[in-house]
Protein backbone atom coordinates (compact mmCIF):
# COMPACT_ATOMS: atom_id res chain seq x y z
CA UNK A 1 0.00 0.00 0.00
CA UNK A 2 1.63 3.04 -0.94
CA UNK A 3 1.23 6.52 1.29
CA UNK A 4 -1.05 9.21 0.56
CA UNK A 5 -0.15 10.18 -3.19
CA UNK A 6 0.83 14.34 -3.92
CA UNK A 7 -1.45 16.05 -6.19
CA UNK A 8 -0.70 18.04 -8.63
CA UNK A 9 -3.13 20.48 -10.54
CA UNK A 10 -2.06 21.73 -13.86
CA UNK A 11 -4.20 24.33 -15.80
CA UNK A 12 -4.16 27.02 -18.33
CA UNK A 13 -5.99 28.80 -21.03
CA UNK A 14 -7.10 26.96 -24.18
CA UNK A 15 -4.08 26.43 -26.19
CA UNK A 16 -1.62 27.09 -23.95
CA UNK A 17 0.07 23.96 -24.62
CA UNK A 18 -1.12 21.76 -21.40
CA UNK A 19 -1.23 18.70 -23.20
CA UNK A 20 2.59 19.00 -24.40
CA UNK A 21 3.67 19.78 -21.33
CA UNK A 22 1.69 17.28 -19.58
CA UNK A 23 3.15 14.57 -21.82
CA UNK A 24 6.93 15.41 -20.92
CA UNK A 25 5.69 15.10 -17.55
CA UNK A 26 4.00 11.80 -17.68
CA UNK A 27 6.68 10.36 -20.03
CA UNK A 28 8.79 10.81 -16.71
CA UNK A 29 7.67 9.03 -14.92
CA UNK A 30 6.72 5.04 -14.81
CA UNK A 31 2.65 4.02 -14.73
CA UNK A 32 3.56 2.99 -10.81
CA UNK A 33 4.83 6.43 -10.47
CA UNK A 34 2.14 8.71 -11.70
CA UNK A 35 -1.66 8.81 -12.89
CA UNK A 36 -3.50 11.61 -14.90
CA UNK A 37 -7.42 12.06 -14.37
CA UNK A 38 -8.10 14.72 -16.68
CA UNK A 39 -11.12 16.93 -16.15
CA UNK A 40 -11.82 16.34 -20.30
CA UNK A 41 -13.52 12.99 -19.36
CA UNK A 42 -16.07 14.74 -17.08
CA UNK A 43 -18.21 16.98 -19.39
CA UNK A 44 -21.77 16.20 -19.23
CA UNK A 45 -23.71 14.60 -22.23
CA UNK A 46 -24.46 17.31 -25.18
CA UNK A 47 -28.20 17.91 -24.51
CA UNK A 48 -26.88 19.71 -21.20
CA UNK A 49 -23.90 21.90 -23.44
CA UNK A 50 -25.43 25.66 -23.06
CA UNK A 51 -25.36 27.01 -26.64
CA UNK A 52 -24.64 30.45 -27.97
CA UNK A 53 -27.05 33.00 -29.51
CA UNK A 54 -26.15 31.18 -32.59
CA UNK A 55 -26.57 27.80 -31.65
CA UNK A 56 -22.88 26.68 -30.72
CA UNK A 57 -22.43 24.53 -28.16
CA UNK A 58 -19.95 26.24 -25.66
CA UNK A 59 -18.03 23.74 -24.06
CA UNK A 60 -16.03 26.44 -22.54
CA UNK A 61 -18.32 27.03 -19.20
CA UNK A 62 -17.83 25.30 -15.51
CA UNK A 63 -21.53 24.39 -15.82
CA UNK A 64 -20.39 21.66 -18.92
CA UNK A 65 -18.73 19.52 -16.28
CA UNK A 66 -19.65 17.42 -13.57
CA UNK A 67 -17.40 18.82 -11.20
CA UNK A 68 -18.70 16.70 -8.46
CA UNK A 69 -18.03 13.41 -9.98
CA UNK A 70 -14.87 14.82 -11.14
CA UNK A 71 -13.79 15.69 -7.13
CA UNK A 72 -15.07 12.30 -5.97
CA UNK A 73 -12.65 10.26 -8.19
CA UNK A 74 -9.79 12.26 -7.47
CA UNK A 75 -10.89 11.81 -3.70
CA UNK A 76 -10.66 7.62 -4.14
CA UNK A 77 -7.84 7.87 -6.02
CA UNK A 78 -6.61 9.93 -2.49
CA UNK A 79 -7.44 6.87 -0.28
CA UNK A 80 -6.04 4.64 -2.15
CA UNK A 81 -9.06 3.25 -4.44
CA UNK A 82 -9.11 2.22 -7.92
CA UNK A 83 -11.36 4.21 -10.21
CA UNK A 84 -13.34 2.94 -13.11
CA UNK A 85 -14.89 5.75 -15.70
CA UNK A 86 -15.21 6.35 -19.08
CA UNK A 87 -13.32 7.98 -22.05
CA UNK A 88 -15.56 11.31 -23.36
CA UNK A 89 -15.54 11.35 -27.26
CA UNK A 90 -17.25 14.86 -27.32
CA UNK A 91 -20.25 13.10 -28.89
CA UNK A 92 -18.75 12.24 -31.86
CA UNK A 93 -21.27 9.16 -33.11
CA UNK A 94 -18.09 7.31 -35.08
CA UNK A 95 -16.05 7.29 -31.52
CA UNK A 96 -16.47 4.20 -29.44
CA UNK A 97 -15.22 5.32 -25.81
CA UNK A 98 -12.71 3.63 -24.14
CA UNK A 99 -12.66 2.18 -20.42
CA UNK A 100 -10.68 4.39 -18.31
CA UNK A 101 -8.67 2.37 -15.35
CA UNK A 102 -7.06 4.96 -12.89
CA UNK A 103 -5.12 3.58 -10.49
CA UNK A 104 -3.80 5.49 -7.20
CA UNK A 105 -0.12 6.49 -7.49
CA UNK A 106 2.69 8.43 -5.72
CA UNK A 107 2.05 10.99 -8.09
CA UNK A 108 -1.63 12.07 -9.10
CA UNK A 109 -2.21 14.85 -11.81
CA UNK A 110 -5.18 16.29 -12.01
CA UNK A 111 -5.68 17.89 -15.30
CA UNK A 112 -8.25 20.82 -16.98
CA UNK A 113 -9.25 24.53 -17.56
CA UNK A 114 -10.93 24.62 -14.60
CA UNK A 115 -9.41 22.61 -11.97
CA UNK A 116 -8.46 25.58 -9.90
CA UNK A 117 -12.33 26.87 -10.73
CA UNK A 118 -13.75 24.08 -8.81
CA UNK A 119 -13.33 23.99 -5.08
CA UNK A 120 -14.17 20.81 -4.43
CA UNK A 121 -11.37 19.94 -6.77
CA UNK A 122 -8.76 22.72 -6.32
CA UNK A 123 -8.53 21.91 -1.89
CA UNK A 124 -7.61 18.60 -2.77
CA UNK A 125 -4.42 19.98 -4.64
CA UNK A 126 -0.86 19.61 -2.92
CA UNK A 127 0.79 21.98 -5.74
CA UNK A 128 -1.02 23.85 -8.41
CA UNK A 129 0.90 24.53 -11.71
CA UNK A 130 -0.19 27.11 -14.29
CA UNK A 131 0.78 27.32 -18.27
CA UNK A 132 0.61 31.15 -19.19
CA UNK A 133 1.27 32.04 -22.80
CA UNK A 134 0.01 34.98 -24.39
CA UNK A 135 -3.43 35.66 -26.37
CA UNK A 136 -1.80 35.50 -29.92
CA UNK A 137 0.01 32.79 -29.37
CA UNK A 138 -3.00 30.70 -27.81
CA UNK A 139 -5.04 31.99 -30.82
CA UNK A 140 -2.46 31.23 -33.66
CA UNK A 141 -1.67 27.65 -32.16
CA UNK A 142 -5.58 27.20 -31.73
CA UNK A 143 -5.99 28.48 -35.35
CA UNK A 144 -3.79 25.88 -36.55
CA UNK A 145 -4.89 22.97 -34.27
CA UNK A 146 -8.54 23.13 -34.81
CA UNK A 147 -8.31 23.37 -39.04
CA UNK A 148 -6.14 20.07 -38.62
CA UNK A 149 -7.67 18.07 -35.80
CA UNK A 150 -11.17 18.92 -35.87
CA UNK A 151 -11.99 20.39 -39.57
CA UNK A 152 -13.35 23.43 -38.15
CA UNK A 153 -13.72 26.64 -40.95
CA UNK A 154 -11.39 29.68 -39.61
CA UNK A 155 -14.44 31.59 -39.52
CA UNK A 156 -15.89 29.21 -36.93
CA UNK A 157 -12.68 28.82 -34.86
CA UNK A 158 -12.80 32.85 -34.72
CA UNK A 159 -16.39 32.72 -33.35
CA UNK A 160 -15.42 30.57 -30.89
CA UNK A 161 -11.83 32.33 -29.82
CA UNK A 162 -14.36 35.61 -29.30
CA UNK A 163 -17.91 34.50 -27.76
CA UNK A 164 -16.30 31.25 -25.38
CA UNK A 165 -12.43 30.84 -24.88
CA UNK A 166 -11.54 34.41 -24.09
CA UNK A 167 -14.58 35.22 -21.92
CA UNK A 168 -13.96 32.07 -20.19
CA UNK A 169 -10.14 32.63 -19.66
CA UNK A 170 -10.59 36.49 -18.10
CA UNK A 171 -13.80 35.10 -16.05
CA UNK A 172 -12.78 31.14 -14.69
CA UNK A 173 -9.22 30.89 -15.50
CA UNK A 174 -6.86 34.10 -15.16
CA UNK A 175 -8.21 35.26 -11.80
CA UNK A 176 -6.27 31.76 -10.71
CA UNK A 177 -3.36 32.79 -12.01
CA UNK A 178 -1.88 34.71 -9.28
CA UNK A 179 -2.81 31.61 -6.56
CA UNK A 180 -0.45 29.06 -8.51
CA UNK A 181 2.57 27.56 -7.01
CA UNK A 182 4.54 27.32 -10.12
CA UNK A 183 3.57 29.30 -13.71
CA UNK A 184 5.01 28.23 -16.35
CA UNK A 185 5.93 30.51 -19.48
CA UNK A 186 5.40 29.17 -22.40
CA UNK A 187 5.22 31.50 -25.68
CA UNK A 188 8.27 29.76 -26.95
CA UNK A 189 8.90 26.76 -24.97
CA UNK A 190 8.32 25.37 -21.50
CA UNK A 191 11.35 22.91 -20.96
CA UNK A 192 12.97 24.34 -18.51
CA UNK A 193 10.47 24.50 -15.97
CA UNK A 194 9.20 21.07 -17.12
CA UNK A 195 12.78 19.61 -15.60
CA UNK A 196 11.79 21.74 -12.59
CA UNK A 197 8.51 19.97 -11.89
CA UNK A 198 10.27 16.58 -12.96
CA UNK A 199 12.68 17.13 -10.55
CA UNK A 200 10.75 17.91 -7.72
CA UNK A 201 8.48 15.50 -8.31
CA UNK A 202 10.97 12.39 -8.68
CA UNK A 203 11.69 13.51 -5.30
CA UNK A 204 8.31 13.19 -3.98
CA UNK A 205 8.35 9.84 -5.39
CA UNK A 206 10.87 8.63 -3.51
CA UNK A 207 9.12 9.78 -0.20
CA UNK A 208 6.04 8.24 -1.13
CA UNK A 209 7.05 4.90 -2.51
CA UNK A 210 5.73 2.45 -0.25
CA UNK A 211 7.74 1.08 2.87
């Protein structure tokens, strides 16, 4: 039985390259060492997704997720428990989701725009972690990742920049900013503080590796 695992929170504004940086981290570490439950997996099923005045589903709002659920698995992953969910496709009809196995771990990540939102999620954090980049970076690298990965028109990806990400970062996101432990800069690159976190972390492994 290992100890009580440390819990890291990691968030950011759309685009700010969380994913990248969350797969140097993870690629540290072995799957005994560290688990991710990632707040992606908790939205709630698309008939609940409030829509725009022009009928766009904003996934961008607190009220998409099911925060509660999302706190209780991150709680039994605390004690020790193993956690059975489900992968979230975004509703996409051709997407058959996977079974999600999270086991508990030294190391526990907890992963999403608004995992420092949540309070029920952001007091059971041990270090919180924020990526900061700036607004025309986030929108160029959002630009270019939703034309590739998710055929969206530029005109589409525009509306969405203006009427959910931004409002959402100033509103549920940036206010958190100033409470992080660690922020991590990356217009350009974030390597160096990734070996930061690493290192710390391997530490914290060590500690918590069972007796």
């Amino acid at each position: 039985m290992i100890n009580k695992p440390f819990i890291v929170g990691i968030t950011g504004g759309s685009a700010s390259g969380k994913t990248s940086f969350l797969k140097g981290l993870i690629d540290a570490f072995s799957e005994d060492e560290i688990c991710l439950i990632s707040q992606d997996n908790y939205y709630k099923t698309i008939d609940q997704i409030p829509r725009d005045e022009i009928g766009v589903p904003n996934f961008d709002l607190p009220e998409t997720i099911d925060h509660h659920q999302f706190a209780e698995h991150i709680r039994q992953l605390h004690e020790g428990k193993i956690v059975e969910t489900v992968e979230y496709t975004f509703n996409n009809p051709n997407a058959v989701p996977q079974k999600l196995v999270l086991r508990p771990t030294p190391i526990i990540v907890v992963e999403g725009i608004f995992a420092f939102h949540f309070e029920d999620v952001a007091e059971q954090l041990d270090l919180k972690i924020f990526i900061n980049a700036s607004n025309k970076i986030k929108f160029q690298r959002r630009m270019t990742r939703d034309q590739l990965e998710r055929a969206l028109s530029p005109e589409m990806i525009k509306h969405q920049w203006e009427y959910h990400v931004r409002p959402t970062y100033r509103e549920y996101i940036k206010p958190h900013k100033a409470k992080a432990d660690i922020v991590i800069p990356n217009n350009h690159h974030y390597q160096k503080g990734l070996d930061v976190v690493i290192g710390y972390l391997k530490g914290k492994v060590a500690n918590l590796a069972p007796n």
